[in-house]
Protein backbone atom coordinates (compact mmCIF):
# COMPACT_ATOMS: atom_id res chain seq x y z
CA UNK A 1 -0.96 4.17 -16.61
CA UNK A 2 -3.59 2.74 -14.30
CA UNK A 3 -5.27 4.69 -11.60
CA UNK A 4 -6.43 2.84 -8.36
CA UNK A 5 -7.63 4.26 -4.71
CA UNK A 6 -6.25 3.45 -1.63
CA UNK A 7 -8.38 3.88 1.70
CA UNK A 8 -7.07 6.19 3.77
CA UNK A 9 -6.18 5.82 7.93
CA UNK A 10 -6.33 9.25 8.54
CA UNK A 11 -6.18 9.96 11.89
CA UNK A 12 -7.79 12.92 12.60
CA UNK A 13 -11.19 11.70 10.35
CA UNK A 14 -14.03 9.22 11.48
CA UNK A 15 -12.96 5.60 10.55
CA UNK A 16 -16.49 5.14 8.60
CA UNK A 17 -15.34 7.79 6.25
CA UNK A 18 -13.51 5.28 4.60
CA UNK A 19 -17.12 3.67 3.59
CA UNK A 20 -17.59 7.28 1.92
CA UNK A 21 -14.31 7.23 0.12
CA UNK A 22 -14.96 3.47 -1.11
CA UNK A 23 -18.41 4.40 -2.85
CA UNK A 24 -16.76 7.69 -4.34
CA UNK A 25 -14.32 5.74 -6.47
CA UNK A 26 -16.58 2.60 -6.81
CA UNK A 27 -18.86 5.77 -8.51
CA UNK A 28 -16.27 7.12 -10.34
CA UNK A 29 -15.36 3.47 -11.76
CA UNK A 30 -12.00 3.83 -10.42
CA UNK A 31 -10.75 -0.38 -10.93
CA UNK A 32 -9.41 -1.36 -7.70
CA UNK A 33 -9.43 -0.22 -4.20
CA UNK A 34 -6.60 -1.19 -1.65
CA UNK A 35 -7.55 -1.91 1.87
CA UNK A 36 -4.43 -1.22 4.27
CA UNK A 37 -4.61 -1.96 8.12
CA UNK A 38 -3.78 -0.21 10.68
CA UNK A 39 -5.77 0.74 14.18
CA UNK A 40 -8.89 0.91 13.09
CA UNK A 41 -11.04 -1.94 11.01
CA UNK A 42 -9.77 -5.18 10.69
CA UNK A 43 -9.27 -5.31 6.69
CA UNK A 44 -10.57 -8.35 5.19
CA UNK A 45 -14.31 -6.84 7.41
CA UNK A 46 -13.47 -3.45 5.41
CA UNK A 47 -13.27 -5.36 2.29
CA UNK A 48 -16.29 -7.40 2.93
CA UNK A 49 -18.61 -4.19 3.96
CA UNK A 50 -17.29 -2.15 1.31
CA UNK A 51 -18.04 -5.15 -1.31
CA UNK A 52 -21.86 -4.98 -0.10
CA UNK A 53 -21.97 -1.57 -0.25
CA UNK A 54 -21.02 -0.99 -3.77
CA UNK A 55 -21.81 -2.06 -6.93
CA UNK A 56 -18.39 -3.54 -9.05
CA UNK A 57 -14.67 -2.39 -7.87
CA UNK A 58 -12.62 -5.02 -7.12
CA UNK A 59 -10.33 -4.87 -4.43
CA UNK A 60 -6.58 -5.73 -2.61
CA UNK A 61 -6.49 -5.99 1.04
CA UNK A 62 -2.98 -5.00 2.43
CA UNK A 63 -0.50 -4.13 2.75
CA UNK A 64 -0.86 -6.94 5.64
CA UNK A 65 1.84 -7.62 8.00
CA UNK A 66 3.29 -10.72 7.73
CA UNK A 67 4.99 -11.00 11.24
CA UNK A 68 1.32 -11.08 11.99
CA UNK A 69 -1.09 -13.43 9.95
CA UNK A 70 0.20 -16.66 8.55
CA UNK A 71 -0.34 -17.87 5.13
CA UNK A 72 -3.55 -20.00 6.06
CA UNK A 73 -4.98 -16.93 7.84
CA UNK A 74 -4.53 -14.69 5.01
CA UNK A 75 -5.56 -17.01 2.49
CA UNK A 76 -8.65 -17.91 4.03
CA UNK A 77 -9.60 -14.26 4.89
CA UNK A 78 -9.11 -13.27 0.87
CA UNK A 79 -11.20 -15.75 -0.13
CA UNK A 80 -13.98 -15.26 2.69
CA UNK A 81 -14.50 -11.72 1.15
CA UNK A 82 -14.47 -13.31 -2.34
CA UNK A 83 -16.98 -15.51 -1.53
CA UNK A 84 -19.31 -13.03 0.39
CA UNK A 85 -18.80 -9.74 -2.01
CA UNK A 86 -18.61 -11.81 -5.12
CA UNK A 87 -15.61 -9.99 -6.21
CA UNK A 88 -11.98 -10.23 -7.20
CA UNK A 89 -9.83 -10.19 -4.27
CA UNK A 90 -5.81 -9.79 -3.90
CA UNK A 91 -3.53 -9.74 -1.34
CA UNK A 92 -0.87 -7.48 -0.53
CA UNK A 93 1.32 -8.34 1.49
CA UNK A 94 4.32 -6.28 4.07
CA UNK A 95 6.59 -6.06 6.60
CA UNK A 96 5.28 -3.24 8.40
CA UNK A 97 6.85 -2.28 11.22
CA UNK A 98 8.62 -2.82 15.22
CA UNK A 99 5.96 -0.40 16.55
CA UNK A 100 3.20 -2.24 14.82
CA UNK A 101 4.70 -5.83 15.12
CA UNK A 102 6.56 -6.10 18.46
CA UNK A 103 4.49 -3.13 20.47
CA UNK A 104 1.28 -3.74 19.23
CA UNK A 105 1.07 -7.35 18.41
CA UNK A 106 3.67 -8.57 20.48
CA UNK A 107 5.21 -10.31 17.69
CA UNK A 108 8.81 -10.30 16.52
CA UNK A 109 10.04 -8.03 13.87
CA UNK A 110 13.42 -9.98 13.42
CA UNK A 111 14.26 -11.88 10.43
CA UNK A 112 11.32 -9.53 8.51
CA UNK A 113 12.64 -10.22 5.13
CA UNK A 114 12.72 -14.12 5.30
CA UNK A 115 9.12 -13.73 6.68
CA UNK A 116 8.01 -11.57 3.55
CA UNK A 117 9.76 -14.29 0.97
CA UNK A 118 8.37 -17.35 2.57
CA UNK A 119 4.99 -15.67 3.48
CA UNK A 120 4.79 -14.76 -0.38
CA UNK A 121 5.61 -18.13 -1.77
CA UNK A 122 2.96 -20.13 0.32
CA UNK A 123 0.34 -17.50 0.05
CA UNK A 124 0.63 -17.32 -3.71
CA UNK A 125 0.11 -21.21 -3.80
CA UNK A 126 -2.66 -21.09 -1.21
CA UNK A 127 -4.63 -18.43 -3.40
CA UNK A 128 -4.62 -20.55 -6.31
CA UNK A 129 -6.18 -23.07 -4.16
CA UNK A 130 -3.29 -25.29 -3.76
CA UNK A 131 -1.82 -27.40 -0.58
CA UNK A 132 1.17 -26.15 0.36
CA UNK A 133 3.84 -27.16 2.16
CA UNK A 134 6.35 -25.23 3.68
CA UNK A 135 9.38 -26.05 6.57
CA UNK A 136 11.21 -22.44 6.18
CA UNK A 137 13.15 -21.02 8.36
CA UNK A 138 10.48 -18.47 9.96
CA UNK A 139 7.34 -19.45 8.10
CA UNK A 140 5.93 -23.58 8.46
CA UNK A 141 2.75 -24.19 6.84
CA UNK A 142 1.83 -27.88 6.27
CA UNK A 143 -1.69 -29.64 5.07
CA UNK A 144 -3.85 -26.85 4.56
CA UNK A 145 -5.82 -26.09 1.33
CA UNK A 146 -8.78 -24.15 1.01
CA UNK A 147 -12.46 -25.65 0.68
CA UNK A 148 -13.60 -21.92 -0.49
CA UNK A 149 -13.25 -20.77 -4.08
CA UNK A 150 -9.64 -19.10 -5.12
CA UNK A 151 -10.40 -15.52 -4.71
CA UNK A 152 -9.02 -14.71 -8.21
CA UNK A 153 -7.09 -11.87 -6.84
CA UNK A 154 -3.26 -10.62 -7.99
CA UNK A 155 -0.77 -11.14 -5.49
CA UNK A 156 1.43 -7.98 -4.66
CA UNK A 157 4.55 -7.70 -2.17
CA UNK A 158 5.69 -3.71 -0.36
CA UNK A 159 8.85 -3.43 -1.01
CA UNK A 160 11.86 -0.88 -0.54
CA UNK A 161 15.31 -3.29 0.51
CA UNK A 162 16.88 -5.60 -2.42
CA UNK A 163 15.19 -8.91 0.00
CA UNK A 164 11.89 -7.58 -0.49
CA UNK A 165 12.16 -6.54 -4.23
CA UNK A 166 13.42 -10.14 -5.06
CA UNK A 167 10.63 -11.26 -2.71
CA UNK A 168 8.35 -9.34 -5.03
CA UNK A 169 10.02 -10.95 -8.55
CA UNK A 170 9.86 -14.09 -7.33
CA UNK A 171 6.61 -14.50 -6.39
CA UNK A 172 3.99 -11.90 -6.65
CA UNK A 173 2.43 -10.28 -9.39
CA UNK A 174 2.67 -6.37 -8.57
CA UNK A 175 5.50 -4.79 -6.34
CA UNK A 176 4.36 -1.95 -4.14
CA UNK A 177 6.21 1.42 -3.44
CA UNK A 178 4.82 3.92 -0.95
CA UNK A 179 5.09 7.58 -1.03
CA UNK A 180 8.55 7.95 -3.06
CA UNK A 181 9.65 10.50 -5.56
CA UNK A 182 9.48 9.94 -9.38
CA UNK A 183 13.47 9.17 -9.12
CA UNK A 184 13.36 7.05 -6.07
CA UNK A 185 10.30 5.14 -8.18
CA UNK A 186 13.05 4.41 -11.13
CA UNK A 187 15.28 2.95 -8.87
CA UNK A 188 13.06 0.74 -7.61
CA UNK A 189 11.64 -0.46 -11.28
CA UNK A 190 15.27 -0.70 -12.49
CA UNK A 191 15.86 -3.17 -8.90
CA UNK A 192 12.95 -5.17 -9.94
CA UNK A 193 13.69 -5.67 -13.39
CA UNK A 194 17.06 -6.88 -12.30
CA UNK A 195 15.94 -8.79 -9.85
CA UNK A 196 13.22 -10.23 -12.42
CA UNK A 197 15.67 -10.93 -14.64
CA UNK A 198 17.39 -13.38 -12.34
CA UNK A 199 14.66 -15.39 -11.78
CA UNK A 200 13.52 -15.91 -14.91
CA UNK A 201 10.24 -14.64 -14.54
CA UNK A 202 8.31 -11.71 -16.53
CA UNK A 203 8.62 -8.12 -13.84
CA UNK A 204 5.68 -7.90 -11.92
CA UNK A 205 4.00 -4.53 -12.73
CA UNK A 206 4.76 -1.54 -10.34
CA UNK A 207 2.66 0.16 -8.41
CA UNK A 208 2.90 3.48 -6.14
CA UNK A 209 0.88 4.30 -3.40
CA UNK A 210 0.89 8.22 -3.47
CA UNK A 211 -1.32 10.74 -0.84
CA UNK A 212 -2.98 13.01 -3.10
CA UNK A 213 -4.73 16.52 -3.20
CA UNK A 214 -6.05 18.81 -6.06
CA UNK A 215 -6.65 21.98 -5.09
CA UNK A 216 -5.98 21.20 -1.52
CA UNK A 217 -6.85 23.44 1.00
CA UNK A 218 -5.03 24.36 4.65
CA UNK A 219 -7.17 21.65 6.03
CA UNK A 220 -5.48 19.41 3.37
CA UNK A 221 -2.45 20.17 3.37
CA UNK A 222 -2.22 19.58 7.39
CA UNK A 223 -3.70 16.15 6.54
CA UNK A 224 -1.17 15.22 4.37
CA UNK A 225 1.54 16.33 6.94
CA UNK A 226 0.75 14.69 9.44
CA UNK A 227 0.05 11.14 7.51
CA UNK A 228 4.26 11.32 7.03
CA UNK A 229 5.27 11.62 10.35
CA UNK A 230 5.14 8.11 11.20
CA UNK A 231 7.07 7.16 8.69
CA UNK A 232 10.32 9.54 8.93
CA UNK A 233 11.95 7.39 10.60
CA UNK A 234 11.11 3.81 9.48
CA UNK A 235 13.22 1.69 7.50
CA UNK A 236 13.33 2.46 3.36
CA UNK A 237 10.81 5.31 4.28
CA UNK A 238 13.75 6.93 5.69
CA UNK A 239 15.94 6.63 3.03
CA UNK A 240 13.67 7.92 0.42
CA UNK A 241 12.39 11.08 2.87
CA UNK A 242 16.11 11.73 2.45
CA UNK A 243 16.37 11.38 -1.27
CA UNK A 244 13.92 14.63 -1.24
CA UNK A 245 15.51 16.75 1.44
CA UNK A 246 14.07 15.52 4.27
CA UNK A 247 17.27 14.27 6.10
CA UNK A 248 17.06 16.80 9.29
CA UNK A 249 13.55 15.84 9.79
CA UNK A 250 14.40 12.00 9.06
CA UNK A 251 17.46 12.83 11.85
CA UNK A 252 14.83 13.74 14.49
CA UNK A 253 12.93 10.80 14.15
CA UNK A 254 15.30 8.46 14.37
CA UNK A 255 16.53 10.07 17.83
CA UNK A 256 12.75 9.97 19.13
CA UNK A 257 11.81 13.28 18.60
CA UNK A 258 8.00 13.64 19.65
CA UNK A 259 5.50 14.08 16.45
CA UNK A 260 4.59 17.51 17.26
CA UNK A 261 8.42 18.39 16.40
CA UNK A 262 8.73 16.16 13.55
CA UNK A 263 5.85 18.12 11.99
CA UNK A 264 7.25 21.57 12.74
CA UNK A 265 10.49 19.90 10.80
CA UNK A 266 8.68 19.22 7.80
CA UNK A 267 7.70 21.93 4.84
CA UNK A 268 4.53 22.83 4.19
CA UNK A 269 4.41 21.03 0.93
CA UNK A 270 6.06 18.29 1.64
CA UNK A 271 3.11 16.10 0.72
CA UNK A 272 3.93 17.11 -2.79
CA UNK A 273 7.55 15.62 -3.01
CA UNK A 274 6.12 12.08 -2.69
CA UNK A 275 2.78 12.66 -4.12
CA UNK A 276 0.13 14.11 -6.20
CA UNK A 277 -0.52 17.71 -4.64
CA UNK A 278 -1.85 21.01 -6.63
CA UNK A 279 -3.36 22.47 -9.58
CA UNK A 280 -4.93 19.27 -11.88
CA UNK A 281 -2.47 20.45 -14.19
CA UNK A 282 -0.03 20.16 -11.61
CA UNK A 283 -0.82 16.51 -10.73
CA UNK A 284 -1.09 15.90 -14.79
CA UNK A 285 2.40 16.56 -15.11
CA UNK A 286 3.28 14.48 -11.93
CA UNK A 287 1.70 11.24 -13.13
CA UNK A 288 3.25 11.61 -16.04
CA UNK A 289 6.72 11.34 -14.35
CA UNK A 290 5.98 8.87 -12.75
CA UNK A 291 4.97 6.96 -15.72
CA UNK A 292 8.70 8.23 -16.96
CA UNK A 293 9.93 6.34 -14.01
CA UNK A 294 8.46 3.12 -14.73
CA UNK A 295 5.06 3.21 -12.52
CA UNK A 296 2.46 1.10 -13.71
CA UNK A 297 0.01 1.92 -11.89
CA UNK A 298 -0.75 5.13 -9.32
CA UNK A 299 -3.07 4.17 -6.22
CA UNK A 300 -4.49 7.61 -5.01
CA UNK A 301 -4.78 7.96 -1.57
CA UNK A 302 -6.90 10.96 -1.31
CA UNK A 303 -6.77 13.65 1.51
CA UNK A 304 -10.10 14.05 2.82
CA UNK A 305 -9.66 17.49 4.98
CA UNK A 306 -11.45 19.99 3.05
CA UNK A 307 -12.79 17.67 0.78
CA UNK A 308 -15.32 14.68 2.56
CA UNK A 309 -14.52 11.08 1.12
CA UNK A 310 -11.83 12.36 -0.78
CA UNK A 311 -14.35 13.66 -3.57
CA UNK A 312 -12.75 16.97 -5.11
CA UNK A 313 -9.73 14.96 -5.53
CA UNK A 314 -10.35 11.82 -6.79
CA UNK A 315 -12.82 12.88 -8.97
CA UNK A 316 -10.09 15.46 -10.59
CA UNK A 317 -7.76 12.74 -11.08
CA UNK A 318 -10.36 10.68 -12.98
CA UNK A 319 -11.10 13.16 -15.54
CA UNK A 320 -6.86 12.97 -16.39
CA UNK A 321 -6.61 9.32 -17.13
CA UNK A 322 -10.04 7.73 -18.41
């Protein structure tokens, strides 16, 4: 199994701290750091500050919402960083979601799947440094081709719904799951091996997001908490919150229960039922079903409450896997 690091949005922590985490696992020669984007930095200026900053990791910047940046946009943003950083570069790409899309953005949400396949198919050809053309039925892309150098990067797709998993065997080269139980994880591979199957293609290699914590502390286990609550309710999220006995808590979310009550709703260790939480021998025996389940590769996302940058815990989680 592979081991990766994603940067954490925590909300409650300084945005620079995800500089800190960055030159931790850059450090620890974790291989890959993924570069989400949320309310704080723009991702592909992340990417490009983190790239000067350290010394070899490569990176994926995503999950990016595709309701949101077009094909061109994305494509010429990957390879920007290439360029400047001199390093490998994917792109992951997402759905997100209505709050982000249509409340923040001021975008629309509908037709989200046919986005994410079309979005996937010119982006993949863009990245190689092709022209693409495209008349789809929510994503038109005609004449562009870029002048900068490919950014070498793989190409991975989020995915929970069947659309998005055949999005992901069609045209990308990882599928992404986020914060699901070793179980829900084998349903998922199984899904994308069918759906790989169909196409014709080899299965793109699996990866799961997962917050982690060794030895985690109040102040980490509060983190973690709260980093769910946004989620309970959101589509695929929702069902696999279920899947672990979450289903009042995903109940109250979907009638608009305030965060404050969601968290109340949720047990203490609930981190730990989609995740890597407790002893290291704990988390050993957690990667290891998740490599039963068909995971590729784990990105960590490391709490960082009682433990700056994510340190204590990413550096435990190194020593398990060299």
């Amino acid at each position: 199994m592979d081991l990766s690091v994603v940067i954490g949005n925590w909300s409650d922590r300084p945005a620079e701290e995800a500089l800190h985490t960055a030159a931790i696992a850059d450090r620890l020669r974790f291989g890959e750091l993924w570069i989400g984007e949320t309310d704080t930095w723009d991702a592909f200026a992340l990417a490009s500050a983190i790239g000067l900053a350290t010394d070899q990791i490569a990176m994926t910047v995503g999950p990016l919402p595709v309701a949101v940046r077009d094909p061109a946009m994305i494509a010429m943003g990957a390879a920007s960083v290439a360029a400047l950083t001199r390093r490998r570069i994917g792109v992951a790409l997402g759905t997100s979601s209505p709050r982000v899309v249509e409340e923040w953005h001021g975008r629309s949400w509908e037709r989200s799947a046919a986005v994410l396949e079309e979005s996937a198919r010119a982006v993949r050809g863009l990245l190689a440094g092709k022209r693409v053309d495209l008349d789809g039925v929510a994503v038109r892309t005609h004449g562009f081709r870029l002048r900068l150098a490919p950014s070498d990067g793989p190409l991975s797709v989020a995915a929970f719904g069947d659309r998005a998993v055949r999005a992901a065997a069609e045209h990308a080269d990882r599928m992404l799951i986020d914060m699901v139980s070793p179980r829900v994880a084998a349903e998922l591979r199984a899904k994308l091996d069918a759906a790989a199957g169909e196409t014709g293609r080899p299965a793109p290699r699996l990866v799961a997001w997962l917050p982690a914590a060794v030895d985690p502390t109040p102040e980490s286990y509060a983190q973690l908490m709260w980093s769910i609550v946004p989620y309970l309710g959101l589509p695929g999220y929702a069902e696999a919150f279920t899947s672990v006995g979450l289903g009042d808590a995903v109940a109250l979310a979907r009638g608009g229960a305030e965060p404050r009550e969601l968290l109340t709703a949720l047990p203490f260790d609930v981190a730990g039922l989609v995740g890597l939480v407790g002893t290291a021998d704990e988390v050993r025996s957690r990667l290891r079903e998740y490599a039963d389940a068909g995971v590729d590769e784990v990105a960590v996302a490391p709490a960082t409450g009682g433990d700056p940058g994510g340190e204590r815990t990413l550096t435990a989680i190194r020593g398990l896997i060299p």
